[in-house]
C-alpha atoms as a PDB file:
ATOM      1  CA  UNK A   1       0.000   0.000   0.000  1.00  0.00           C
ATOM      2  CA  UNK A   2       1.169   3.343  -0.929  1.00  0.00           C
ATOM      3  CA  UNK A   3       0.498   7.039  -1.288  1.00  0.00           C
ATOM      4  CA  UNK A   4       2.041   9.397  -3.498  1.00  0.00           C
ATOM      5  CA  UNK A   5       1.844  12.926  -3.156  1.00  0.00           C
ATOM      6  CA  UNK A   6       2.372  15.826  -6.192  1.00  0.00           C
ATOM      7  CA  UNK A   7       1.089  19.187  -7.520  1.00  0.00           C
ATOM      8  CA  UNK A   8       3.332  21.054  -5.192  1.00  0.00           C
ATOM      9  CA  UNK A   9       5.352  23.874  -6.158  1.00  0.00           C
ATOM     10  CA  UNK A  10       6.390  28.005  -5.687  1.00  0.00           C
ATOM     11  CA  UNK A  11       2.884  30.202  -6.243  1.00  0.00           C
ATOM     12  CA  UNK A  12       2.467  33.783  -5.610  1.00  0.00           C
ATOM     13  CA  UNK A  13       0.053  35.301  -3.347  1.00  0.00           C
ATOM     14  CA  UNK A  14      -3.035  35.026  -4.584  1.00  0.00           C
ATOM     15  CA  UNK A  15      -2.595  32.349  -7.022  1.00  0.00           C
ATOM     16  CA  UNK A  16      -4.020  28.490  -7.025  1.00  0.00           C
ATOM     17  CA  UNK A  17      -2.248  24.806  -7.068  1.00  0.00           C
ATOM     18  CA  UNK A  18      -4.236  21.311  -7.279  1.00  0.00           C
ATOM     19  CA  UNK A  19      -2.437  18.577  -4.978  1.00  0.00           C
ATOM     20  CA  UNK A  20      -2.963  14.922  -5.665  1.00  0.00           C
ATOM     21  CA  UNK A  21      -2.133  12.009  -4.049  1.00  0.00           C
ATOM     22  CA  UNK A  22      -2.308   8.838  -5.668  1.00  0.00           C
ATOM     23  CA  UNK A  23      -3.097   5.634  -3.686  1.00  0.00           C
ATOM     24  CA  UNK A  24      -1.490   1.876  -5.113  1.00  0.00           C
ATOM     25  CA  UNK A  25      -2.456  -1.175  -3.050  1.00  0.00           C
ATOM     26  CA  UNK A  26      -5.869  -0.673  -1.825  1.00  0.00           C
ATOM     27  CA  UNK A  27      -9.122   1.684  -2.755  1.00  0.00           C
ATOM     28  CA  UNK A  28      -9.471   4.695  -1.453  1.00  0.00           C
ATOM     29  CA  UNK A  29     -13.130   4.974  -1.177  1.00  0.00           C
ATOM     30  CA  UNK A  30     -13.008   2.679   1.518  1.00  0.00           C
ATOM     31  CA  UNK A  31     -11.150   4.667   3.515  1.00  0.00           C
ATOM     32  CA  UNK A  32     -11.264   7.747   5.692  1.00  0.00           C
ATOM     33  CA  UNK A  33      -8.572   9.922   3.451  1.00  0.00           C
ATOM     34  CA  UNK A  34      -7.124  12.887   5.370  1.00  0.00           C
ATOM     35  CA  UNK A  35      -4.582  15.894   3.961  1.00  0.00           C
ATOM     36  CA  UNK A  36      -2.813  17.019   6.319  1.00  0.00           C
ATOM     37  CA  UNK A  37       0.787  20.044   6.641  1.00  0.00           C
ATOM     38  CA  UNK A  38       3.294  21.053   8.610  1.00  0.00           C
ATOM     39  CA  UNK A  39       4.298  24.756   8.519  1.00  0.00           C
ATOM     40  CA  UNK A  40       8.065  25.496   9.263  1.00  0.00           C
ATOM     41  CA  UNK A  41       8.144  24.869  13.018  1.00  0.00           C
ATOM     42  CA  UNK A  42       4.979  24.219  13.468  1.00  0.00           C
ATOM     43  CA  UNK A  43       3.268  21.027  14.504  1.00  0.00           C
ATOM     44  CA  UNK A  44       0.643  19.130  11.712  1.00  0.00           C
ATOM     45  CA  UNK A  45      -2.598  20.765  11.216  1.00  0.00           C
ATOM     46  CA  UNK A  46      -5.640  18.676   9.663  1.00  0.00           C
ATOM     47  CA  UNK A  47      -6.288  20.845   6.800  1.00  0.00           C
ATOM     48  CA  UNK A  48      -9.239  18.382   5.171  1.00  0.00           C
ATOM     49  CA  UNK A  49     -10.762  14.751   5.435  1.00  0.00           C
ATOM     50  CA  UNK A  50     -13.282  12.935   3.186  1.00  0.00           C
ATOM     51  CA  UNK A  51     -14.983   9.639   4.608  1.00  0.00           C
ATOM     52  CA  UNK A  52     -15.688   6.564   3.092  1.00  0.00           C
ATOM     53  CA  UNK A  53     -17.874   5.102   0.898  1.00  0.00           C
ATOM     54  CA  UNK A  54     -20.516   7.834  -0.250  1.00  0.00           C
ATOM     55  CA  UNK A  55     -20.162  10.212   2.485  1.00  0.00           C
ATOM     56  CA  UNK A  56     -18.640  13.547   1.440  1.00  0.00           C
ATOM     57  CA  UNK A  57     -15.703  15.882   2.814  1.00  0.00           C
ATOM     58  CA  UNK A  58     -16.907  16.285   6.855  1.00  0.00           C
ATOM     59  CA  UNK A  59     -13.891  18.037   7.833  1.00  0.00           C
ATOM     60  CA  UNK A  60     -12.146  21.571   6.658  1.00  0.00           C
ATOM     61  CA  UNK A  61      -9.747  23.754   8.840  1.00  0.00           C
ATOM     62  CA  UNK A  62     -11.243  27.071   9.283  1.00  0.00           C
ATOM     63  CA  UNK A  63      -7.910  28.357   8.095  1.00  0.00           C
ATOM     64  CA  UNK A  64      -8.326  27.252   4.597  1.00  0.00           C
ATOM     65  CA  UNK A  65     -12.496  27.189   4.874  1.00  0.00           C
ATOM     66  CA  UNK A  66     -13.714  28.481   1.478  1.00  0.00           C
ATOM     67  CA  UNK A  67     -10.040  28.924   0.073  1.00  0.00           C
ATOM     68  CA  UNK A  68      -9.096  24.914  -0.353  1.00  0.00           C
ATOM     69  CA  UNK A  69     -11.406  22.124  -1.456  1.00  0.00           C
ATOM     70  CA  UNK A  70     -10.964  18.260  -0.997  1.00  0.00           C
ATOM     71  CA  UNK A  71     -12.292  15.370  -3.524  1.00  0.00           C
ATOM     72  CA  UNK A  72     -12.229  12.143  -4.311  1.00  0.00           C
ATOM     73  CA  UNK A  73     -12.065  10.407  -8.020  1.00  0.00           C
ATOM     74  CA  UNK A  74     -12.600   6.722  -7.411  1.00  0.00           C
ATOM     75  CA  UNK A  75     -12.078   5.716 -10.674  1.00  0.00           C
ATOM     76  CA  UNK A  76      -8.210   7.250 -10.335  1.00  0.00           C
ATOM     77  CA  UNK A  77      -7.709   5.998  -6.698  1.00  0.00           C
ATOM     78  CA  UNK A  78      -6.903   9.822  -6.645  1.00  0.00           C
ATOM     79  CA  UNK A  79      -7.285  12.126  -3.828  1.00  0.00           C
ATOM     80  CA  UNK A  80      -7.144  15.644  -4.669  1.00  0.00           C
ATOM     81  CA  UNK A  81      -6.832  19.186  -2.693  1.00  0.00           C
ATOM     82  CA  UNK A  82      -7.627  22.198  -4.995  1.00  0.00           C
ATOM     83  CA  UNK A  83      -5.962  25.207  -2.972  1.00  0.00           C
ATOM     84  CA  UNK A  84      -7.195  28.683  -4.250  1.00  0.00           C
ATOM     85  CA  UNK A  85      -6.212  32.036  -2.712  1.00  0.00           C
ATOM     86  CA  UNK A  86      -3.156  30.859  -1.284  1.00  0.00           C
ATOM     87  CA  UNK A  87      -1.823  32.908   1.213  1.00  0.00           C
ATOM     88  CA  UNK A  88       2.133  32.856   2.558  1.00  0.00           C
ATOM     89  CA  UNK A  89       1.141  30.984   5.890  1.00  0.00           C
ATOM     90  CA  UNK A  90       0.012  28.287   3.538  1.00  0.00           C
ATOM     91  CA  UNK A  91       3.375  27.343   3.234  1.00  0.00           C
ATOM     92  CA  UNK A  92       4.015  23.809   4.494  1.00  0.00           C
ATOM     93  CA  UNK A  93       4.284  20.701   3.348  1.00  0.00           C
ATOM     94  CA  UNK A  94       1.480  18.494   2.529  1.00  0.00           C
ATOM     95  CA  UNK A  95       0.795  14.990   3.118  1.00  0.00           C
ATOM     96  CA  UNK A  96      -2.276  12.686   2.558  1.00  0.00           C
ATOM     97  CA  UNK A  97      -2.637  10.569   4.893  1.00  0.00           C
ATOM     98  CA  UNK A  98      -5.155   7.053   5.670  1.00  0.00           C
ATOM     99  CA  UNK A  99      -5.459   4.422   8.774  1.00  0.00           C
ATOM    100  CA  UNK A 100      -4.245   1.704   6.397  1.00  0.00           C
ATOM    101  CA  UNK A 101      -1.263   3.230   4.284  1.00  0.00           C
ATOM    102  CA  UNK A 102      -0.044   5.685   6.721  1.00  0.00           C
ATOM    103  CA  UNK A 103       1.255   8.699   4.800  1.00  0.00           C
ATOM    104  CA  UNK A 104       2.491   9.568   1.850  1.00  0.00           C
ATOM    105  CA  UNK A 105       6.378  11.572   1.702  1.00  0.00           C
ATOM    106  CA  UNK A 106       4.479  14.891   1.200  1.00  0.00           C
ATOM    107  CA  UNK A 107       4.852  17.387  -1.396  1.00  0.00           C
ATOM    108  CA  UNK A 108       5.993  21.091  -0.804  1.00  0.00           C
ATOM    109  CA  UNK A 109       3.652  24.141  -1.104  1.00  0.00           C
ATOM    110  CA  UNK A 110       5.685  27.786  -0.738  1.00  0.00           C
ATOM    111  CA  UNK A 111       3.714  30.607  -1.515  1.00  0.00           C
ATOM    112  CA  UNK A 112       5.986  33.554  -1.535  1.00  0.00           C
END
């Protein structure tokens, strides 16, 4: 089992990035899927989670409520986290993260 994080990169104020994390070795809709970052020296902040099955997203960090959204393709075993209005304490890195597969290595967001 296996996650794989990308979509990260350097964005300006303002601007948008899509994050996906791609799951190998099991099915992601039957799983709790979580995103979760770590600012520079900062502990990890749940920024999103989605739950199983047919239920929908039933968590979002007030920090990024309205500014990031969270989804699920099934078909892709993809998890995805479309970040708009990115803001400079965005900057951490991202992981997605499940019960079974633990968490992905995590892909860098710096918006600067």
């Amino acid at each position: 089992v296996q996650l794989v994080e990308s979509g990260g990169g350097l964005v300006q104020p303002g601007g948008s990035l899509r994050l996906s994390c791609k799951a190998s070795g099991f099915n992601i809709s039957n799983y709790v899927m979580k995103w979760v970052r770590q600012a520079p020296r900062k502990g990890f902040e749940l920024v999103a989670q989605i739950d199983s099955g047919a239920g929908g997203v039933t968590y979002v960090a007030d920090s990024v409520k309205g500014r990031f959204t969270m989804s699920r393709d099934n078909a892709e075993n993809t998890l995805y986290l479309q970040m708009n209005s990115l803001k400079s304490e965005d900057t951490a890195l991202y992981y997605c993260a499940t019960a079974l597969a633990g968490w992905g290595q995590g892909t860098q967001v710096t918006v600067s």
